[in-house]
Protein backbone atom coordinates (compact mmCIF):
# COMPACT_ATOMS: atom_id res chain seq x y z
CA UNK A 1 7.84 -7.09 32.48
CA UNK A 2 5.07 -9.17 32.07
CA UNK A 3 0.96 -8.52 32.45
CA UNK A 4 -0.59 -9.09 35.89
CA UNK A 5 -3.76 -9.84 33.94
CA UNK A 6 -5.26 -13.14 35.32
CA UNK A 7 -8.01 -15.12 33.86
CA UNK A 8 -11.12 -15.37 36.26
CA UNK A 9 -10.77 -19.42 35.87
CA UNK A 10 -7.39 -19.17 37.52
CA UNK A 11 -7.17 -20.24 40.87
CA UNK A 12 -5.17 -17.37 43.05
CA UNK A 13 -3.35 -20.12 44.40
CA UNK A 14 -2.38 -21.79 41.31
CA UNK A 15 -1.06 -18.24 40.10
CA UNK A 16 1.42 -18.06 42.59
CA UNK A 17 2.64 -21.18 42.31
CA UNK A 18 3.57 -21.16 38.83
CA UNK A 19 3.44 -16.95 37.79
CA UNK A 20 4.95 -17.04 34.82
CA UNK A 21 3.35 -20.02 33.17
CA UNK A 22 -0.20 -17.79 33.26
CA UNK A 23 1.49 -14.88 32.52
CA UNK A 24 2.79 -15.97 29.31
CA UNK A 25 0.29 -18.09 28.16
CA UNK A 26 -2.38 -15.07 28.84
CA UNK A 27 0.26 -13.08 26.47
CA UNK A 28 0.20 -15.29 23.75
CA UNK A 29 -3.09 -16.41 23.53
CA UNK A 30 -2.87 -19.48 24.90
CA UNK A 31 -5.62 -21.45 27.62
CA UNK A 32 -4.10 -20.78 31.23
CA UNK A 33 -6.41 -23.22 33.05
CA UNK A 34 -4.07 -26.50 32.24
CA UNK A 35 -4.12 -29.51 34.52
CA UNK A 36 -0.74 -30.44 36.43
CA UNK A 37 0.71 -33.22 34.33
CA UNK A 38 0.14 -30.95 31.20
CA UNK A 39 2.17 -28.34 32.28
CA UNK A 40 5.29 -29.20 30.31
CA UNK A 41 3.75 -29.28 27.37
CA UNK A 42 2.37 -25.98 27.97
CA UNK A 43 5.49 -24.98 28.96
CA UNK A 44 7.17 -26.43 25.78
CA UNK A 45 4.32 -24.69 23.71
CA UNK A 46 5.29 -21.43 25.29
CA UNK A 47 8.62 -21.89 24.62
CA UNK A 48 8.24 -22.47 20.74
CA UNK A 49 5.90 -19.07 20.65
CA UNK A 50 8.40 -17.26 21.94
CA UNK A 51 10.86 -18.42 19.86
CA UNK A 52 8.61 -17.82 16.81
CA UNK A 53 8.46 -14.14 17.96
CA UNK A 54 12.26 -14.17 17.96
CA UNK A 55 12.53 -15.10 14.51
CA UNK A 56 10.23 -13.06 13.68
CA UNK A 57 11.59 -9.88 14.71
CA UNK A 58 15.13 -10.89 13.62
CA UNK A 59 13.38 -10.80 10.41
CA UNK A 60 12.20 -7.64 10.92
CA UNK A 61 15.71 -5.98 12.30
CA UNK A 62 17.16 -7.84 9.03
CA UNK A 63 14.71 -5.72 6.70
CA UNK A 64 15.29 -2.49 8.54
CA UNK A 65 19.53 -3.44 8.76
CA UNK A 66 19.03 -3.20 4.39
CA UNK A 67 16.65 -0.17 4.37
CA UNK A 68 19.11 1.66 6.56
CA UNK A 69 22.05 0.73 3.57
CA UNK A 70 20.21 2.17 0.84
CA UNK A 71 18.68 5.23 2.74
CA UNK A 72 19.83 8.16 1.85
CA UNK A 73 17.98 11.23 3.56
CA UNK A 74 18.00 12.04 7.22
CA UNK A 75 14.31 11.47 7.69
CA UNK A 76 14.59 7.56 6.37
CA UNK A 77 17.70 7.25 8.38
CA UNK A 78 15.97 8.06 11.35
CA UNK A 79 12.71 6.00 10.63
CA UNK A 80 14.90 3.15 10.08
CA UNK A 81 17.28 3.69 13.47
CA UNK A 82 13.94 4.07 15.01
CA UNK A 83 12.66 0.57 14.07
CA UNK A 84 15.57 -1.34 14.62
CA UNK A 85 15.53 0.28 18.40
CA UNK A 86 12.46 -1.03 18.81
CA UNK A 87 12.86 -4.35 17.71
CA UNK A 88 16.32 -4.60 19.87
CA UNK A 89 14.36 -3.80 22.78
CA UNK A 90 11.33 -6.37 21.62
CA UNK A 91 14.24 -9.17 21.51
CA UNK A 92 15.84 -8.34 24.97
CA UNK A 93 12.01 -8.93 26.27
CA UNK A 94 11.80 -11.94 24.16
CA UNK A 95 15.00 -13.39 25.42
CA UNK A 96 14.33 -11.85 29.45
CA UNK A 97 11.22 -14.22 28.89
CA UNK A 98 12.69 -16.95 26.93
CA UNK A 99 15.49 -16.93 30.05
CA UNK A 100 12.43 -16.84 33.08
CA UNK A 101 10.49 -19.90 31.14
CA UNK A 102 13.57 -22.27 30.63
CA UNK A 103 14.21 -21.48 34.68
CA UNK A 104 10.51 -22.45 35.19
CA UNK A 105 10.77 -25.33 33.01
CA UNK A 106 14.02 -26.36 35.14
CA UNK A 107 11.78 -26.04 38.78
CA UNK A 108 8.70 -27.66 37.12
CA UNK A 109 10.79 -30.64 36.64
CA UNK A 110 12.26 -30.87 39.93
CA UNK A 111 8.88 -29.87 41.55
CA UNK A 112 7.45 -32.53 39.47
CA UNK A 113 10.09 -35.24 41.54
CA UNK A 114 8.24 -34.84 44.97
CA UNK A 115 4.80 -33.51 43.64
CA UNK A 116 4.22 -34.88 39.84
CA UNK A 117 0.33 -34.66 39.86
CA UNK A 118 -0.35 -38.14 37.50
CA UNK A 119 3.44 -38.03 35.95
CA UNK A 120 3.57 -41.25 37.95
CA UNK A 121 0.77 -42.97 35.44
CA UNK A 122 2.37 -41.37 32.53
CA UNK A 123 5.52 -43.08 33.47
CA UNK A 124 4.25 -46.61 33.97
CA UNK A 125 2.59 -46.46 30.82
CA UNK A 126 6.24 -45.95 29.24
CA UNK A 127 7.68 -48.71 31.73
CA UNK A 128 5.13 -50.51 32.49
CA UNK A 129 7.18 -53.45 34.20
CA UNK A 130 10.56 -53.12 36.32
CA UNK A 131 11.46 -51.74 39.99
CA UNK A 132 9.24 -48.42 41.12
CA UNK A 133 11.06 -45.48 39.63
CA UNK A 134 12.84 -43.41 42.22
CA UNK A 135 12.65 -39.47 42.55
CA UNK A 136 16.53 -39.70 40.97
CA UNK A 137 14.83 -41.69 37.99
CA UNK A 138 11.82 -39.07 37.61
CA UNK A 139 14.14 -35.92 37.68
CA UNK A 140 16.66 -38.04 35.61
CA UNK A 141 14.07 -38.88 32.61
CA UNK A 142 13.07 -34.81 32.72
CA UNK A 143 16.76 -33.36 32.33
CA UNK A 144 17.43 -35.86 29.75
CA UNK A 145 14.08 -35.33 27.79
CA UNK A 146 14.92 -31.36 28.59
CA UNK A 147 18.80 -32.56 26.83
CA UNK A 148 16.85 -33.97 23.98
CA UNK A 149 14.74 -30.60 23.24
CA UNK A 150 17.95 -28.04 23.57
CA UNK A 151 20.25 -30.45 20.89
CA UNK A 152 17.07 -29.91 18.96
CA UNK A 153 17.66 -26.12 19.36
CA UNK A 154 21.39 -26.37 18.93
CA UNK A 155 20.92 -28.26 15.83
CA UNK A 156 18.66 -25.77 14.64
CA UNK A 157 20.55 -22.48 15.43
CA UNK A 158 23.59 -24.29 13.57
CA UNK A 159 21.30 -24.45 10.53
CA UNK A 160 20.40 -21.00 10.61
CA UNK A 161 24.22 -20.50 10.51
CA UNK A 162 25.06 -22.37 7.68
CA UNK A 163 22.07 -21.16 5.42
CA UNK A 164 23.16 -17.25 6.16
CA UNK A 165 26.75 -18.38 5.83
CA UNK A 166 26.21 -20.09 2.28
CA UNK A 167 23.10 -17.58 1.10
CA UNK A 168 22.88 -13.80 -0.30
CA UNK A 169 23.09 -12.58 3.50
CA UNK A 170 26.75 -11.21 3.30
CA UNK A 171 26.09 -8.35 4.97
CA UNK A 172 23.68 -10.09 7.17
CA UNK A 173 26.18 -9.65 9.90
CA UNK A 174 23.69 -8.18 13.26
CA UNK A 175 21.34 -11.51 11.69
CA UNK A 176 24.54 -13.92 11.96
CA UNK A 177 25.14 -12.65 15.20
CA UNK A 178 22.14 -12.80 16.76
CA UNK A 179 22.08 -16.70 15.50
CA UNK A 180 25.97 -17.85 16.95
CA UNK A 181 24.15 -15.80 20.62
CA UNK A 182 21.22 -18.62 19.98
CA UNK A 183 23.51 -21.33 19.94
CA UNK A 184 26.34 -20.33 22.09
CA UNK A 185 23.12 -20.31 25.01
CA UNK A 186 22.25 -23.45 23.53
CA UNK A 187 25.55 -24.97 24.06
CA UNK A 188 25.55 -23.86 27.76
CA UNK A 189 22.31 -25.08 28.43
CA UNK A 190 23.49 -28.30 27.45
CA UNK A 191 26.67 -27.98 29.15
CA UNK A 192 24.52 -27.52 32.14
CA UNK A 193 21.87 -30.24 31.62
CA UNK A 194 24.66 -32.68 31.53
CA UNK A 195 26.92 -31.55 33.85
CA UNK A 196 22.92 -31.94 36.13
CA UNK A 197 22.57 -35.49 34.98
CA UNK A 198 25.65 -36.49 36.03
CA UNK A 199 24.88 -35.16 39.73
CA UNK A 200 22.09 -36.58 39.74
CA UNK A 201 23.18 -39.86 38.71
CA UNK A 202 25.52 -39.64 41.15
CA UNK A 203 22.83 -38.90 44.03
CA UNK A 204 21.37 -42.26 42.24
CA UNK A 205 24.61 -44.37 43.39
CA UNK A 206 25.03 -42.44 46.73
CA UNK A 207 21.15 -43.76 47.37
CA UNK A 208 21.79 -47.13 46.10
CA UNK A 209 25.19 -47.88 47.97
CA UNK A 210 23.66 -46.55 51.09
CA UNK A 211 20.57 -48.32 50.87
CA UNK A 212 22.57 -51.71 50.37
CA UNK A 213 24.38 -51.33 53.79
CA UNK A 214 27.65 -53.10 53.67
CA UNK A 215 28.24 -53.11 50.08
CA UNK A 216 31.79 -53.75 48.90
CA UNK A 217 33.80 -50.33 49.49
CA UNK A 218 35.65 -50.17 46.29
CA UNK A 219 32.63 -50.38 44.50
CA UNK A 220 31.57 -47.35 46.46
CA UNK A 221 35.04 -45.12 45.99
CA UNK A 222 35.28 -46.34 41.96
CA UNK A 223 32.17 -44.58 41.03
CA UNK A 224 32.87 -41.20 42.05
CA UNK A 225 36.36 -41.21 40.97
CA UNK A 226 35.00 -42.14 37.44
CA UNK A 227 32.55 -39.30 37.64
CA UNK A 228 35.09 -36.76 39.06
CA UNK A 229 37.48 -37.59 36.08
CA UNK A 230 34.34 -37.04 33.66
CA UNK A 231 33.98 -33.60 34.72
CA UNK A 232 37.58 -33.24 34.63
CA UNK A 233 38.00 -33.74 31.29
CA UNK A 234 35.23 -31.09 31.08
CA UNK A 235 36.65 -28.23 32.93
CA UNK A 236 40.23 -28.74 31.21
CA UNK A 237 38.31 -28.62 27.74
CA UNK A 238 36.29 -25.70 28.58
CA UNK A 239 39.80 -24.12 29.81
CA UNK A 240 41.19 -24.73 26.17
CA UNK A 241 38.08 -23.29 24.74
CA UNK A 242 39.01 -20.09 27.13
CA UNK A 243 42.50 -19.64 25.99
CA UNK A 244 41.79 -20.31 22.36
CA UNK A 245 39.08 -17.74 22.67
CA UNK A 246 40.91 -15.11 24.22
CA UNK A 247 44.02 -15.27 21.91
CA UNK A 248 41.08 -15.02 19.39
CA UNK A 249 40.05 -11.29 21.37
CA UNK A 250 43.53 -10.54 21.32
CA UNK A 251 44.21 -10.72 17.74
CA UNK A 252 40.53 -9.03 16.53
CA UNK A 253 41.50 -6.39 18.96
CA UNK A 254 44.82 -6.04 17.47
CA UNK A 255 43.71 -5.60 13.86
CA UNK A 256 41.11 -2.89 14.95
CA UNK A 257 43.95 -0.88 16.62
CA UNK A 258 46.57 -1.12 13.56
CA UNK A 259 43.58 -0.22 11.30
CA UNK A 260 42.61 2.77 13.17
CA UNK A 261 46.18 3.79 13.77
CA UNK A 262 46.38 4.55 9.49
CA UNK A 263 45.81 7.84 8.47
CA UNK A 264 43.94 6.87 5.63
CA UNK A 265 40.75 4.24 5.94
CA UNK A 266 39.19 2.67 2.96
CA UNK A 267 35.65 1.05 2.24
CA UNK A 268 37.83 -2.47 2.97
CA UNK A 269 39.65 -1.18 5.77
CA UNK A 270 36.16 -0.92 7.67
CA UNK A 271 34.87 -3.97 6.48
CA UNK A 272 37.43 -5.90 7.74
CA UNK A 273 37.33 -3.27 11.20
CA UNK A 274 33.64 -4.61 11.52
CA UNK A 275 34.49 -7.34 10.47
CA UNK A 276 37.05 -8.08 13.41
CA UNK A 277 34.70 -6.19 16.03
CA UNK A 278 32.07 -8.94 15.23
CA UNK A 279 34.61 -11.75 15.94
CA UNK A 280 35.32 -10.15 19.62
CA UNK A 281 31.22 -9.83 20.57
CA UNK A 282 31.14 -13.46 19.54
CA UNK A 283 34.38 -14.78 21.47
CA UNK A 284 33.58 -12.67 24.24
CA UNK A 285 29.80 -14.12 24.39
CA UNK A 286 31.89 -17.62 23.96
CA UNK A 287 33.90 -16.95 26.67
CA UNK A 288 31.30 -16.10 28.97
CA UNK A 289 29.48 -19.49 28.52
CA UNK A 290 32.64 -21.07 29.41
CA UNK A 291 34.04 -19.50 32.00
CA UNK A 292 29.88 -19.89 33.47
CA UNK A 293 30.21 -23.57 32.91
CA UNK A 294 33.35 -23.94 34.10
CA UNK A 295 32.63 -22.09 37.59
CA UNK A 296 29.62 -24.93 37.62
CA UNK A 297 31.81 -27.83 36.84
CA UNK A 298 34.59 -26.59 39.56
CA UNK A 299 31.83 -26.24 41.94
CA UNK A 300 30.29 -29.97 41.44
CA UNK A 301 33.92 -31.49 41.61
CA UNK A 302 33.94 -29.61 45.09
CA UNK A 303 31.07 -31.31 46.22
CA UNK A 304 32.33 -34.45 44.87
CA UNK A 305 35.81 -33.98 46.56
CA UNK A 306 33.71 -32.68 50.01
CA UNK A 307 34.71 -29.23 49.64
């Protein structure tokens, strides 16, 4: 998928250890040769050209979506299905790169734990006094700067939402969709950030109660239990979001079939067919993310329960 071009400043070795930071930036224009504590800003920067390209192809899909309303011949009609191929195929690489940088952005900061290159003087210049921070702290201040960023996004994709909800974009609907898909992997990428925090606040404890040999033992058994009925709540509340979402499926899917079982179909009758087939892709996208974050929130409560 991406260009094996590499700049002739670029170490070999520094290409292999982070691949799709020089890929990308050599894509988009942007300087490859960046130093070891810049790299997630470079890999924020990245991430906001990409999503720039995103919009801006949805933009295009949303002009081709009207031509193809108003075309009339077969020539246009196939011009038009032609373009909005292309750009569907242009926003499944967008997103397949969107998907390999938030990953890198994820090992960068846990890399940057054991081997930060000068993140260490960057952080005492934010706390300059207190106890050395540990490699729980380091890897705890990334996830929850990465948390601050994707609420950012979230906050953003809801927007987007509400201004095609309220606007002229009725028949926006592909446009629409393609914005609830932004936020619905928003959501789960926060679902998962947090769900990370808490684990590794709880490696924090586990460090801390070992290191103090002989602490109190209810202090050591209170902790856990308080995080294991945190992600408790979680899991049953991503269970309700299941079932609510799959009676939703059920009843879309049920309209379609009593509208296609009448002999006659009207201009409204397939409105309202689309209509109902939109509401499945979304629940079913929905219930993807949960049932995703619920497998990860089983999975921790395992480990917490020594599974």
């Amino acid at each position: 998928m991406f260009n094996t071009c590499v700049s002739p400043v670029v170490e070999k070795g520094d290409y292999i250890k982070h691949p799709v930071l020089y890929e990308l930036s050599h894509k988009y224009g942007l300087p490859d040769n960046v130093s070891e504590h810049l790299l997630p800003d470079r890999l924020e920067e990245i991430k906001e050209a990409i999503r720039r390209e995103i919009r801006k192809e949805l933009k295009i899909k949303e002009g081709a979506e009207k031509l193809r309303e108003v075309a009339t011949d077969r020539r246009s009609l196939s011009d038009v299905a032609s373009i909005v191929k292309k750009s569907n195929n242009k926003l499944a690489e967008l997103k397949s790169e969107l998907h390999e940088l938030e990953s890198q952005i994820i090992l960068t900061q846990g890399n940057s734990v054991s081997n930060n290159g000068g993140q260490d003087q960057i952080l005492a210049t934010v706390i300059p006094s207190g106890p050395e921070l540990t490699a729980n702290d380091k890897l705890l201040i990334s996830l929850e700067k990465q948390l601050s960023i994707e609420t950012k996004v979230k906050n953003g994709a809801e927007n987007m939402i509400q201004s095609i909800s309220s606007g002229h974009h009725g028949r926006d609907k592909k446009l629409l969709a393609e914005a609830h898909q932004m936020l619905a992997d928003s959501k789960a990428k926060i679902e998962y950030l947090r769900l990370k925090i808490l684990k590794v606040r709880q490696n924090k404890l586990n460090n801390k109660l070992s290191d103090e040999n002989g602490g109190e033992s209810t202090t050591a058994s209170k902790h856990p239990q308080e995080l294991e009925a945190s992600l408790e709540d979680r899991i049953e509340e991503l269970r309700h979001r299941l079932r609510i979402e799959a009676a939703v499926v059920d009843g879309a899917k049920n309209v379609i079939r009593t509208l296609q079982s009448t002999k006659t179909i009207d201009k409204k009758a397939l409105q309202e067919t689309s209509a109902a087939t939109l509401v499945i892709v979304l629940s079913t996208s929905t219930i993807d993310d949960a049932v995703a974050s619920n497998a990860f929130a089983s999975g921790y409560t395992n480990e917490l329960n020594g599974v």
